[in-house]
N, C-alpha and C. Protein backbone atom coordinates (compact mmCIF):
# COMPACT_ATOMS: atom_id res chain seq x y z
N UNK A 1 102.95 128.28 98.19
CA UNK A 1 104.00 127.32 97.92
C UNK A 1 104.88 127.10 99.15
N UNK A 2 104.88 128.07 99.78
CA UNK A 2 106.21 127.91 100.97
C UNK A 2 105.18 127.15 102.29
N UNK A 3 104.42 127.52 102.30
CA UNK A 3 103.30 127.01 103.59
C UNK A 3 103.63 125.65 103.22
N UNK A 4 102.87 124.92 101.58
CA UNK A 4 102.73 123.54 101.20
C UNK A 4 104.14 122.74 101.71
N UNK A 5 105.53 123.73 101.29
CA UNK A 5 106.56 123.03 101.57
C UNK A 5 106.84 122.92 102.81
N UNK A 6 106.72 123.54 103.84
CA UNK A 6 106.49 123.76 105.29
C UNK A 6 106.04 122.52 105.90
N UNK A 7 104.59 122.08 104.97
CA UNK A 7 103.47 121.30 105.96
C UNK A 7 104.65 120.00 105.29
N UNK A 8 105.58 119.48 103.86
CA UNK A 8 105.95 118.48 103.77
C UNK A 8 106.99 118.03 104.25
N UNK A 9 107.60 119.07 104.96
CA UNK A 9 109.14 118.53 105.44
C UNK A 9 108.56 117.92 106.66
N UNK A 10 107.61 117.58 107.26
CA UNK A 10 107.19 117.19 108.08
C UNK A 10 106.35 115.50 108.27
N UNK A 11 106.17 115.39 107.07
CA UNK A 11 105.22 114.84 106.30
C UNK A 11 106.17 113.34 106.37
N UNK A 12 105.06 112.45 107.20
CA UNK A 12 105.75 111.06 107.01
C UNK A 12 104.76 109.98 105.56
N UNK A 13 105.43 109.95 104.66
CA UNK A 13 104.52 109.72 103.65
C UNK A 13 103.92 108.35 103.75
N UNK A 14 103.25 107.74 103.44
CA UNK A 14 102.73 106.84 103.45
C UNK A 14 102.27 106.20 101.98
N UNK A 15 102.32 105.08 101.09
CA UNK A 15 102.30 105.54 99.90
C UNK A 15 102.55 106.41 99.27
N UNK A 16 102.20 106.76 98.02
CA UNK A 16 102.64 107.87 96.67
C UNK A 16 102.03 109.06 97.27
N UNK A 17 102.67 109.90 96.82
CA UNK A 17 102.45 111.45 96.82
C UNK A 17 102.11 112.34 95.66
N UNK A 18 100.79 112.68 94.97
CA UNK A 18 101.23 113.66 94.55
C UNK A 18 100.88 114.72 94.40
N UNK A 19 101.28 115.66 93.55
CA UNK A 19 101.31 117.13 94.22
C UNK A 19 100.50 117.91 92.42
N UNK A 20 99.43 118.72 93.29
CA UNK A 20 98.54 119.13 92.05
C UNK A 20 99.39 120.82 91.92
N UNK A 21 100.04 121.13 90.84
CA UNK A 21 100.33 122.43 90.29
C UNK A 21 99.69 123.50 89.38
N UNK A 22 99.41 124.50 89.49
CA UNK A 22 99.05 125.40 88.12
C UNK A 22 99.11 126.57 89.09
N UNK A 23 98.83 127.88 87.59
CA UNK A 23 99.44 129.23 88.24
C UNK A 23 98.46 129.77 89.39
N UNK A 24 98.82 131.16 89.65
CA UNK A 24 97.66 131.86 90.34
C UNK A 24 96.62 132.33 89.94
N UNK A 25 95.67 132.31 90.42
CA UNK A 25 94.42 133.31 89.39
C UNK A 25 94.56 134.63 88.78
N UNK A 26 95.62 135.19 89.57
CA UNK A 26 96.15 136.87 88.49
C UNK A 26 97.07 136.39 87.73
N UNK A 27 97.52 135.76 87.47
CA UNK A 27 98.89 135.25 86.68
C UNK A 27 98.24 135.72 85.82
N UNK A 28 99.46 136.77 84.52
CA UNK A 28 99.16 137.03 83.02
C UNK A 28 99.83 135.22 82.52
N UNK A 29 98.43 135.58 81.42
CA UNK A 29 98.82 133.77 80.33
C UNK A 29 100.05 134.15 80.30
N UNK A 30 100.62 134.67 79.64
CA UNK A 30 102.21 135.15 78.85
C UNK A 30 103.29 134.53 80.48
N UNK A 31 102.72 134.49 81.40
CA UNK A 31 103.71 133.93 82.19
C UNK A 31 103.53 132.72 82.92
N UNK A 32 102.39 132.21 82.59
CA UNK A 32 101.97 130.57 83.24
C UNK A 32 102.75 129.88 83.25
N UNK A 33 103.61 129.91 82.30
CA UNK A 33 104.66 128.55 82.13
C UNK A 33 105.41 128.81 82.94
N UNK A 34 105.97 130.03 82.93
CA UNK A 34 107.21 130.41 84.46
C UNK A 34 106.44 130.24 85.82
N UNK A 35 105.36 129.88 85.95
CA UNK A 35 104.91 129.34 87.76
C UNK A 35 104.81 127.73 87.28
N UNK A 36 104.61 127.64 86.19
CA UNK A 36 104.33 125.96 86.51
C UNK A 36 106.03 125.60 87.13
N UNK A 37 107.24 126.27 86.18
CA UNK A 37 108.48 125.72 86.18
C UNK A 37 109.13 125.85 87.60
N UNK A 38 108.65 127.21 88.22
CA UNK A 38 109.04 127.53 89.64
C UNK A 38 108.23 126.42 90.44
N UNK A 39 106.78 126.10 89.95
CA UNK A 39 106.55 124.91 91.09
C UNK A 39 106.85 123.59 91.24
N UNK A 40 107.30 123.05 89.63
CA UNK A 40 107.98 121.86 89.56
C UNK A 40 109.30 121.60 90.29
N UNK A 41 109.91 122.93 90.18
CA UNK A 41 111.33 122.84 90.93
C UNK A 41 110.66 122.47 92.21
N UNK A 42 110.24 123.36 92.91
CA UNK A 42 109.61 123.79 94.72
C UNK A 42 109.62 121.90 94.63
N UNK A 43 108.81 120.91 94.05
CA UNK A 43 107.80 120.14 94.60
C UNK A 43 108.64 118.69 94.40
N UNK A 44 109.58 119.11 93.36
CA UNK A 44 109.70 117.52 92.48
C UNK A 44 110.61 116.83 93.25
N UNK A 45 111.30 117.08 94.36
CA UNK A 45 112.14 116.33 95.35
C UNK A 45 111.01 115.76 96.09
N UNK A 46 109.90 115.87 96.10
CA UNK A 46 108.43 115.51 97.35
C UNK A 46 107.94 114.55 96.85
N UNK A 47 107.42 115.13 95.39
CA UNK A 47 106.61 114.39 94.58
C UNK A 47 106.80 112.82 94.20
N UNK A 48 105.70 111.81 94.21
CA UNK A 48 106.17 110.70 93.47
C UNK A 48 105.61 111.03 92.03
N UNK A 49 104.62 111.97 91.93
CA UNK A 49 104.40 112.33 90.84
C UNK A 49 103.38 113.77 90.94
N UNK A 50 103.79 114.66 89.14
CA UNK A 50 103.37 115.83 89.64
C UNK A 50 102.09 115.88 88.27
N UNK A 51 101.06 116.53 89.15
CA UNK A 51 100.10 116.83 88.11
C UNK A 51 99.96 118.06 87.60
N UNK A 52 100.21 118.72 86.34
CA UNK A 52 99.98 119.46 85.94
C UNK A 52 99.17 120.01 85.61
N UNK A 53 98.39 120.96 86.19
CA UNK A 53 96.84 121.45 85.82
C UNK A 53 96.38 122.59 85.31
N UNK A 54 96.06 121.96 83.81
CA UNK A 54 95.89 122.53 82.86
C UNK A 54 94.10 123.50 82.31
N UNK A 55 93.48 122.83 83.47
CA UNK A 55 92.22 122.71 83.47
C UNK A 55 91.17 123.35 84.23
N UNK A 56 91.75 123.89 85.14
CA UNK A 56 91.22 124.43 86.55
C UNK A 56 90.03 125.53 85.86
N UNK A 57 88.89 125.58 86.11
CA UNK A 57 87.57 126.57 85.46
C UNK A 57 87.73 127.89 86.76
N UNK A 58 88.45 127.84 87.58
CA UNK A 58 88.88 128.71 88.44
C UNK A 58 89.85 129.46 88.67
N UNK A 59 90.55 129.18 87.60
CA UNK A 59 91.79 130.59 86.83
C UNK A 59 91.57 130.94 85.24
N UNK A 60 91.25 132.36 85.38
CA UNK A 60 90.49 133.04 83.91
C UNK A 60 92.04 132.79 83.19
N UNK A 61 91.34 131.72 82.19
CA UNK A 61 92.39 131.91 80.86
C UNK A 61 93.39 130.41 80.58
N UNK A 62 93.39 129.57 82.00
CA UNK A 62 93.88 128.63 81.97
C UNK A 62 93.54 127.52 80.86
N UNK A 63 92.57 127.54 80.76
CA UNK A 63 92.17 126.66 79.88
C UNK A 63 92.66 126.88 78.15
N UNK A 64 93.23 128.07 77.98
CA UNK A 64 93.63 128.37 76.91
C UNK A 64 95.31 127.22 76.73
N UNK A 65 95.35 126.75 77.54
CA UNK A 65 96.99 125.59 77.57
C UNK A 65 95.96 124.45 76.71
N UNK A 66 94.92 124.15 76.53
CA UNK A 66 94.54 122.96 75.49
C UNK A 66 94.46 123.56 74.13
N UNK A 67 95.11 124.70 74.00
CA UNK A 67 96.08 125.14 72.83
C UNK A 67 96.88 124.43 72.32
N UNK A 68 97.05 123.48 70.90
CA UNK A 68 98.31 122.50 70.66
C UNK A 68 99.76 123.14 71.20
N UNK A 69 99.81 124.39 70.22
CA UNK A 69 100.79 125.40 69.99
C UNK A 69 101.20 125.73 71.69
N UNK A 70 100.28 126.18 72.43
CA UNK A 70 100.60 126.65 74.02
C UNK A 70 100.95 124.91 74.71
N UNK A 71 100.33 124.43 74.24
CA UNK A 71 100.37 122.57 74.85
C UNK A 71 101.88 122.15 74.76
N UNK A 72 102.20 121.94 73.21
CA UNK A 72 103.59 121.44 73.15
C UNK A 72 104.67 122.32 74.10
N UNK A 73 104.35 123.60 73.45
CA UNK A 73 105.27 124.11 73.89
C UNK A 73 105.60 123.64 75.87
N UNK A 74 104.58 123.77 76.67
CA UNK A 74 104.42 123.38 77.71
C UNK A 74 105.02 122.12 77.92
N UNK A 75 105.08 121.21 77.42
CA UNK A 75 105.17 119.83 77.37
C UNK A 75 106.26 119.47 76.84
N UNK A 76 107.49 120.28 76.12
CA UNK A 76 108.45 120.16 75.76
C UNK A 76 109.22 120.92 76.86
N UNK A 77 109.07 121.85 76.73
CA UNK A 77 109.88 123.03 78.73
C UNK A 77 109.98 121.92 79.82
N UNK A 78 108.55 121.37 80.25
CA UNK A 78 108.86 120.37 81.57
C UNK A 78 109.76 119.03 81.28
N UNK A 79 109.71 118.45 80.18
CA UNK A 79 110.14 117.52 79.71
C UNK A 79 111.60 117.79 79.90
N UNK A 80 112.18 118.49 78.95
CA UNK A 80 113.53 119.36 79.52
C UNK A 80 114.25 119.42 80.41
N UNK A 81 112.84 120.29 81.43
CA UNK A 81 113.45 120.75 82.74
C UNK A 81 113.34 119.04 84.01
N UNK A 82 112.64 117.88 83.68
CA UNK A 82 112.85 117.11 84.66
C UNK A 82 114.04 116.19 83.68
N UNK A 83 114.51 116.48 82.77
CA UNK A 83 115.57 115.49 81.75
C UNK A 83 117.07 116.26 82.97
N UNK A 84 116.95 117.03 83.43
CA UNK A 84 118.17 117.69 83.67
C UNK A 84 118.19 117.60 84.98
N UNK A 85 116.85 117.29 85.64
CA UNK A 85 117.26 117.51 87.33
C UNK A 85 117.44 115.92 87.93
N UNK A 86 117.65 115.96 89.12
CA UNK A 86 118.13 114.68 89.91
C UNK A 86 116.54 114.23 90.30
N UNK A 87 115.82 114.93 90.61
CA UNK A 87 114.77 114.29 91.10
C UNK A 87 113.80 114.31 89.71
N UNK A 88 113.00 113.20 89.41
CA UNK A 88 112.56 112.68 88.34
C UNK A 88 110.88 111.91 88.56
N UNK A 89 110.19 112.75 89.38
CA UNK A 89 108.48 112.68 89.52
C UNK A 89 107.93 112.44 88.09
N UNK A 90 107.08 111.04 87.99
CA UNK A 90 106.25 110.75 86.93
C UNK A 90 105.59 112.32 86.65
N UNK A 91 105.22 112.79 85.39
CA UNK A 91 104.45 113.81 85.11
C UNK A 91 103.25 113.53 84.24
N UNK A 92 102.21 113.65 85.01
CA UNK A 92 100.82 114.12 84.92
C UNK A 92 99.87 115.07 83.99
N UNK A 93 99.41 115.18 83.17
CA UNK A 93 98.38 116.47 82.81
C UNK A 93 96.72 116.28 82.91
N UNK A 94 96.57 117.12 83.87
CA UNK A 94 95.03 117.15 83.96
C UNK A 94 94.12 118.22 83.21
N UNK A 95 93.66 117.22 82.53
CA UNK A 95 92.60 118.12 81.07
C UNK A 95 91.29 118.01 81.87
N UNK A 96 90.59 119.36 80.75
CA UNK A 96 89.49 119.89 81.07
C UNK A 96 88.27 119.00 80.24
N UNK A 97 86.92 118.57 80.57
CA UNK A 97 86.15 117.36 80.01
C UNK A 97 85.51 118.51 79.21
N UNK A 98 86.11 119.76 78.86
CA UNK A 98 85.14 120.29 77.98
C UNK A 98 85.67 120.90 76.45
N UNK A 99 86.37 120.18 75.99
CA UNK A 99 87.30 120.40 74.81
C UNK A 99 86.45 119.68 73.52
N UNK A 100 86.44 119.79 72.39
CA UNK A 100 86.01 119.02 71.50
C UNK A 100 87.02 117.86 71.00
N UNK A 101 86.79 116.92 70.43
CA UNK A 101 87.38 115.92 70.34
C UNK A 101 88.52 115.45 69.62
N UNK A 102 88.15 117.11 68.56
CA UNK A 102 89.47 116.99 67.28
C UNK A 102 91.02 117.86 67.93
N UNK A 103 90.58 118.75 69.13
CA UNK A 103 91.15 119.34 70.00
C UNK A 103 92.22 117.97 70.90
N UNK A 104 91.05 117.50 71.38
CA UNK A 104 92.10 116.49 72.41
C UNK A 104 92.66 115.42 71.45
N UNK A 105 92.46 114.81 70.04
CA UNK A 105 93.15 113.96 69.42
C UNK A 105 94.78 114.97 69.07
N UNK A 106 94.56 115.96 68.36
CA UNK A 106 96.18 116.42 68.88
C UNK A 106 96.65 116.71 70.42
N UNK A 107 96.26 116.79 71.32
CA UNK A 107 96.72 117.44 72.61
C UNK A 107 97.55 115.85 72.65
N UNK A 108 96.33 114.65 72.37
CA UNK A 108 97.36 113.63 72.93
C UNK A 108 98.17 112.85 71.47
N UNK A 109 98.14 113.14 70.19
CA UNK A 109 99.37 113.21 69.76
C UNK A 109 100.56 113.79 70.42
N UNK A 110 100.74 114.60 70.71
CA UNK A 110 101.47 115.24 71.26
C UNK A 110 102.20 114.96 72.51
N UNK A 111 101.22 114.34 73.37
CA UNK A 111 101.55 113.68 74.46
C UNK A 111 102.18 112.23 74.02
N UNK A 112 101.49 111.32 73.16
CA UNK A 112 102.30 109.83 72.65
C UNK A 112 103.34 110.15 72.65
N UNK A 113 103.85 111.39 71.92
CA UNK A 113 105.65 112.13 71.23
C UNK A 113 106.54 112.56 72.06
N UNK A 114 105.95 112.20 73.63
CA UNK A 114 106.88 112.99 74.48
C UNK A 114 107.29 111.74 75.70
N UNK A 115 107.81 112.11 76.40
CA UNK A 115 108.54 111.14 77.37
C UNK A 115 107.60 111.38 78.64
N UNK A 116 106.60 112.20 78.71
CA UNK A 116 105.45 112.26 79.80
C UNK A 116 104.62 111.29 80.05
N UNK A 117 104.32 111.12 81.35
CA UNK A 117 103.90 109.32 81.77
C UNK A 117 102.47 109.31 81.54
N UNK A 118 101.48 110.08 81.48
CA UNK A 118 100.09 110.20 81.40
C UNK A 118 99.52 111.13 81.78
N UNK A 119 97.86 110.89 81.96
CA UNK A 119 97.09 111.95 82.29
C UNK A 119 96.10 111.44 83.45
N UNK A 120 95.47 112.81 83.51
CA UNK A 120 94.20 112.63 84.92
C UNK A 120 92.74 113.53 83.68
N UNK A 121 92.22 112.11 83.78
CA UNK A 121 90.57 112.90 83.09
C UNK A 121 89.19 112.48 83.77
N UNK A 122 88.58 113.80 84.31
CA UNK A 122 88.72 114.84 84.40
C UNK A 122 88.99 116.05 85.30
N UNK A 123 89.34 117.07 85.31
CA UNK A 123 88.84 118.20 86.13
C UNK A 123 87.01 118.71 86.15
N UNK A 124 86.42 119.35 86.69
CA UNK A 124 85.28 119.81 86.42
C UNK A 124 84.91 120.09 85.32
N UNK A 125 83.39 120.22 85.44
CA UNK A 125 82.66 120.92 84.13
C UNK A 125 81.70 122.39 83.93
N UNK A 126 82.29 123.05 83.12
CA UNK A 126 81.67 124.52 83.01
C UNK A 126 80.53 124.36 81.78
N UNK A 127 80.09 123.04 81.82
CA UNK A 127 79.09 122.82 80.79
C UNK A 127 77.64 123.76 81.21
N UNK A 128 76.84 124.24 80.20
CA UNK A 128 76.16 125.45 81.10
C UNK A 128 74.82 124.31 81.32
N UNK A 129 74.32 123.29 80.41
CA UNK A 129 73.18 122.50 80.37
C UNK A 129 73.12 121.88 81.86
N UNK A 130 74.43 121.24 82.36
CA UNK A 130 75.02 120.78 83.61
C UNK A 130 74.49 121.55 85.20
N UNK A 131 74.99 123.12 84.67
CA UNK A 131 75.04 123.96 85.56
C UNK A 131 73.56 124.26 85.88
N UNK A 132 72.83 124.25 84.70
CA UNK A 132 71.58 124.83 85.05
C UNK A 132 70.76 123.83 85.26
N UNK A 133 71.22 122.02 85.10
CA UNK A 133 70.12 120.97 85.80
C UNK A 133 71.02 120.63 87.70
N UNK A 134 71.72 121.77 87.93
CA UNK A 134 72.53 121.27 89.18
C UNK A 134 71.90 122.70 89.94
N UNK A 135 71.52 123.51 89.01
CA UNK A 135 70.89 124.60 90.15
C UNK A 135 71.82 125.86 89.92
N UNK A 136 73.19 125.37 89.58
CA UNK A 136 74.38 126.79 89.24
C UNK A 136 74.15 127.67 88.15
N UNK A 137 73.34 127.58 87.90
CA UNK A 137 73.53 128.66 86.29
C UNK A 137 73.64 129.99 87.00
N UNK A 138 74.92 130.55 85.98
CA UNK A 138 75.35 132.06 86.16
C UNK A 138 76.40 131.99 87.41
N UNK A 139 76.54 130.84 88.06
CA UNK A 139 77.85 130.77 89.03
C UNK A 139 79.12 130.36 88.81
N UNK A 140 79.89 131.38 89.03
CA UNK A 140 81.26 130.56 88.38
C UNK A 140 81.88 129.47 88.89
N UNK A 141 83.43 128.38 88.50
CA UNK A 141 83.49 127.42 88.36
C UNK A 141 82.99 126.25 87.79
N UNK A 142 83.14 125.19 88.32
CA UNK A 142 82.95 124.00 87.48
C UNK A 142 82.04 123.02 88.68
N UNK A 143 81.23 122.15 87.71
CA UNK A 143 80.80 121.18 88.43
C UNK A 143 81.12 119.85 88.40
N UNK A 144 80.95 119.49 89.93
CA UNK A 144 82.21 117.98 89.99
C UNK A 144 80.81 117.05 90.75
N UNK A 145 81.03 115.63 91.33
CA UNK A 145 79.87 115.05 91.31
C UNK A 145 79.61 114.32 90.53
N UNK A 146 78.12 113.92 90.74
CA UNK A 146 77.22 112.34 90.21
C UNK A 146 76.92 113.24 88.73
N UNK A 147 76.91 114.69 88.61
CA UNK A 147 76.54 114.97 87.25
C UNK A 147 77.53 115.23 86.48
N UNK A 148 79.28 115.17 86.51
CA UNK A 148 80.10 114.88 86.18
C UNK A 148 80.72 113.85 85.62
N UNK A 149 79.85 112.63 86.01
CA UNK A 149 80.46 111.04 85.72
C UNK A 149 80.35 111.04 83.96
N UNK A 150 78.96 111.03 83.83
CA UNK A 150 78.92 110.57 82.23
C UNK A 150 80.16 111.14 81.30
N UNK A 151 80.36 112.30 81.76
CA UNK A 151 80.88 113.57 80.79
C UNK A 151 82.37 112.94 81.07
N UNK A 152 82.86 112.69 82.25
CA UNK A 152 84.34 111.83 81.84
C UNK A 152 84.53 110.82 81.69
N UNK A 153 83.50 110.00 81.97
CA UNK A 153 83.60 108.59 81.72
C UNK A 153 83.83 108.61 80.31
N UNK A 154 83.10 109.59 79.56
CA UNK A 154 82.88 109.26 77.78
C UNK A 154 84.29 109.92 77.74
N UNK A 155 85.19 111.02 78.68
CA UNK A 155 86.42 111.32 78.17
C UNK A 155 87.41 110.46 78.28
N UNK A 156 87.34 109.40 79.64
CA UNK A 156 88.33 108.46 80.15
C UNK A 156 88.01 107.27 78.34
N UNK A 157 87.09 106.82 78.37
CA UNK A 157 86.96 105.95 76.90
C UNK A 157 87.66 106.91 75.82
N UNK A 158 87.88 108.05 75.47
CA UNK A 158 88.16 108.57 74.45
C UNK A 158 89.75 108.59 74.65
N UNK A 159 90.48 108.67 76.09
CA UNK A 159 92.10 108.61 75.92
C UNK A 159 92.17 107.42 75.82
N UNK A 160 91.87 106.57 76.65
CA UNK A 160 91.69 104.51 76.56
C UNK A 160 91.84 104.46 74.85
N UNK A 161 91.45 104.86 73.98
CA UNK A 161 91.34 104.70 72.65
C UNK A 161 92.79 105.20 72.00
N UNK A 162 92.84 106.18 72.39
CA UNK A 162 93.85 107.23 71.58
C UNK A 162 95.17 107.34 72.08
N UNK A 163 95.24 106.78 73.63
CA UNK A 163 96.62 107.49 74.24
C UNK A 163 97.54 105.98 74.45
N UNK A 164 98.85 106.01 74.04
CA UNK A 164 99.60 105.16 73.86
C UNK A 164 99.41 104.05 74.98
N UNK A 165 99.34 102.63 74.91
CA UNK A 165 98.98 101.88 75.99
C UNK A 165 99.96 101.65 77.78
N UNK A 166 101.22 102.68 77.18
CA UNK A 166 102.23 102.91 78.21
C UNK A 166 101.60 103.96 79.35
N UNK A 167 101.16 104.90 78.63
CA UNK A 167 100.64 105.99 79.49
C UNK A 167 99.69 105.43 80.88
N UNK A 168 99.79 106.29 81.96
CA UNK A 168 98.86 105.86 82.90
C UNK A 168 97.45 106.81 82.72
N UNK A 169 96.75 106.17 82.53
CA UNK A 169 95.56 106.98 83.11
C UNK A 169 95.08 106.92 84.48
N UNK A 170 94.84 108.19 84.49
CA UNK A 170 94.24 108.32 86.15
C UNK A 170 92.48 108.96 85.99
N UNK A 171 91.54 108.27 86.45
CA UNK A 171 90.49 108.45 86.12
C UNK A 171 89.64 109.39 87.49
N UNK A 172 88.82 110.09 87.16
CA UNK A 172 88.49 111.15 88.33
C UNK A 172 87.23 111.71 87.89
N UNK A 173 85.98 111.71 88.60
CA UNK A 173 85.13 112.75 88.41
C UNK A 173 83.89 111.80 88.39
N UNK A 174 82.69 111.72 89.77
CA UNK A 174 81.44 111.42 89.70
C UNK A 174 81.66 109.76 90.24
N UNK A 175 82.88 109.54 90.82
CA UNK A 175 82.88 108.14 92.12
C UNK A 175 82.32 108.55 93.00
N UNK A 176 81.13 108.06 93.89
CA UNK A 176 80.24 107.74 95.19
C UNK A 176 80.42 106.62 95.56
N UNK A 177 80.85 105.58 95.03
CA UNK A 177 80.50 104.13 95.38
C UNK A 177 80.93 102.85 95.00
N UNK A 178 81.46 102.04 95.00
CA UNK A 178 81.88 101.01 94.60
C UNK A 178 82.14 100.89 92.98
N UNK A 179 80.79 100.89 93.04
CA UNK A 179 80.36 100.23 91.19
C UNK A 179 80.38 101.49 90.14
N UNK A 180 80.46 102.74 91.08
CA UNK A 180 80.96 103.95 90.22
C UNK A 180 82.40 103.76 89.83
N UNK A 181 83.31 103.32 90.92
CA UNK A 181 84.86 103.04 90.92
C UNK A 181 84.93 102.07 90.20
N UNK A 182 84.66 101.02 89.92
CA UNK A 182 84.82 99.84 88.96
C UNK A 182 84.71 100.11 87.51
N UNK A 183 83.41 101.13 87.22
CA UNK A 183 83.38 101.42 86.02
C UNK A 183 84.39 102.17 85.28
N UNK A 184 85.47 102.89 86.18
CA UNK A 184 86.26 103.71 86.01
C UNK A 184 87.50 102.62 85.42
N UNK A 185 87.50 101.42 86.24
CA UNK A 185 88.70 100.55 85.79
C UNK A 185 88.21 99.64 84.35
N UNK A 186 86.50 99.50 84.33
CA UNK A 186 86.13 99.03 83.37
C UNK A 186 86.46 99.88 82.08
N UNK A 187 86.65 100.70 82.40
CA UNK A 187 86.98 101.84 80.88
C UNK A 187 88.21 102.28 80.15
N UNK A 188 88.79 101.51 81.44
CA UNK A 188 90.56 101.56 81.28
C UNK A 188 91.45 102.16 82.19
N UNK A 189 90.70 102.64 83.10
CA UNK A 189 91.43 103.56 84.17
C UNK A 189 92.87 102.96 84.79
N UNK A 190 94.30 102.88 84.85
CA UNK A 190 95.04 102.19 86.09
C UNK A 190 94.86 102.75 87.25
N UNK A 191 94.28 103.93 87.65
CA UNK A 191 94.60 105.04 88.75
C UNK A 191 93.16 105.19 89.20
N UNK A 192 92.50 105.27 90.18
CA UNK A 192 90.95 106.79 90.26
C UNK A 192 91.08 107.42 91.50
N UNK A 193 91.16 108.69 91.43
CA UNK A 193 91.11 109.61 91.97
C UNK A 193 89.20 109.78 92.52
N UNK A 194 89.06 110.43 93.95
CA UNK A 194 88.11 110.57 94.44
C UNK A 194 88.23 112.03 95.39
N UNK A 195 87.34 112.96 94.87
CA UNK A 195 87.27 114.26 95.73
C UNK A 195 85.74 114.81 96.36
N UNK A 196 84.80 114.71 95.43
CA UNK A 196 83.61 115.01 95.99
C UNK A 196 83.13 114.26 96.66
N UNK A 197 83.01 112.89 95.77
CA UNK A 197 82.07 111.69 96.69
C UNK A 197 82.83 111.51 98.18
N UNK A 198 84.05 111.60 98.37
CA UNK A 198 85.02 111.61 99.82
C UNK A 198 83.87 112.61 100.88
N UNK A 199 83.74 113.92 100.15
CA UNK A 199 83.30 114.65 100.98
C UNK A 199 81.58 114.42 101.17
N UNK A 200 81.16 113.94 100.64
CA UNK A 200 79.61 113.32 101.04
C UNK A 200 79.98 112.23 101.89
N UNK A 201 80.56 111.34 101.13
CA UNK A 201 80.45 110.00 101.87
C UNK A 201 81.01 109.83 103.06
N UNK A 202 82.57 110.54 103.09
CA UNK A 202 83.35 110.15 104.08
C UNK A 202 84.11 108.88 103.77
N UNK A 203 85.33 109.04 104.65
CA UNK A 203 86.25 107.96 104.88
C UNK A 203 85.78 106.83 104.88
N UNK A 204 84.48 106.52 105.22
CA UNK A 204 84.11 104.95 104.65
C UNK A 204 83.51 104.62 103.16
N UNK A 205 83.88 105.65 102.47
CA UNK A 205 83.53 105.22 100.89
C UNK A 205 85.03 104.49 100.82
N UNK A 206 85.99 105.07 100.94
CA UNK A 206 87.28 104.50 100.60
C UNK A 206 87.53 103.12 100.39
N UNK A 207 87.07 102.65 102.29
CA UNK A 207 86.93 101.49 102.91
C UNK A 207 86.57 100.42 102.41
N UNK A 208 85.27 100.65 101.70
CA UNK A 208 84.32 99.82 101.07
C UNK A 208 84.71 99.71 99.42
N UNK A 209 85.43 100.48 98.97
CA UNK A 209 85.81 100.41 97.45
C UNK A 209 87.14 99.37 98.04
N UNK A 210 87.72 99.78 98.78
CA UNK A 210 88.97 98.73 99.15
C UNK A 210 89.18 97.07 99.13
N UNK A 211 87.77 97.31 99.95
CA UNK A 211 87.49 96.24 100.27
C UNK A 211 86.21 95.31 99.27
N UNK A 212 85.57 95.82 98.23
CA UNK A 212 84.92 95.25 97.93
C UNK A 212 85.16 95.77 96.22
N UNK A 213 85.99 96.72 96.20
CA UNK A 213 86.28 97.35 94.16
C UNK A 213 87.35 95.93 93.56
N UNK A 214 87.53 96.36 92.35
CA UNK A 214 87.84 95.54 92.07
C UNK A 214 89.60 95.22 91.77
């Protein structure tokens, strides 16, 4: 946290900023919520908006926050804690594409009920069918990529349906290419996020979605 804040006081921004949060990998559950709250403070003067990450397949136990009961509660604390401060970053939650469906219809009740601006779907997948046609079986984390797309695309259609038409969606997981990025806005996306295909493609995937997405 102090390095990140280090590299931003420096930082001439250029467009939006925002800043991905969740605990450490030793963090006990029983105290997750106290690092998310210490990092919202650290970030939310930086932030144009903060994502909360709820999802990460790379901290044992995290995923237990798509808990209603652990959810609200989460989602009522930050709500709170940015109602009271001066600086006021859109807030974000990034869910995991591997929840069942009666699971995420309350997560985003819950979310309609609150004053939180939207979500990011998805993070990776610890799907094991996935893992073992990608070559990973028995390796930990999640898989992100061209074998990732279907699995959020069908999650980005499932908030498009359910999540109040105010909310932003930010769509993420299995863009390479133009017409991968389009489909993302075809499904309802306002936002898409790009991390793997960046790192295959390079800085001229960007270019070309810029210049030729929709």
């Amino acid at each position: 946290m102090e390095a990140m804040l280090s590299n931003l006081k420096g930082l001439k921004k250029r467009g939006a900023l925002g800043i991905n949060i969740g605990p450490n990998k030793n963090t006990k559950f029983e105290n997750i919520l106290e690092e998310y709250f210490i990092l919202y403070k650290a970030f939310s003067s930086h932030a144009d908006y903060i994502a909360i990450n709820i999802s990460s397949p790379n901290t044992p136990g995290l995923r237990n926050m798509h808990d209603p009961l652990h959810f609200e509660d989460l989602i009522r604390q930050i709500s709170a804690e940015r109602s009271t401060s001066t600086d006021k970053p859109k807030i974000l939650i990034k869910f995991s594409p591997d929840e069942k469906d009666d699971a995420y219809i309350k997560l985003i009740e819950i979310l309609n009920n609150s004053d939180l601006d939207g979500v990011i779907v998805s993070n990776t997948t610890v799907d094991n069918n996935l893992k073992i046609k990608s070559g990973a079986a028995g390796i930990n984390g999640g898989i992100s990529g061209k074998l990732l797309q279907d699995k959020s695309n069908k999650l980005l259609t499932f908030f498009k349906k359910n999540l109040k038409p105010e909310k932003i969606i930010v769509a993420v997981g299995g863009v390479f290419d133009v017409d991968s990025y389009n489909k993302k806005l075809d499904l309802g996306a306002d936002f898409v996020q790009i991390y793997t295909g960046f790192v295959y493609e390079g800085p001229s995937l960007i270019k070309r979605i810029v210049q030729n997405g929709k």
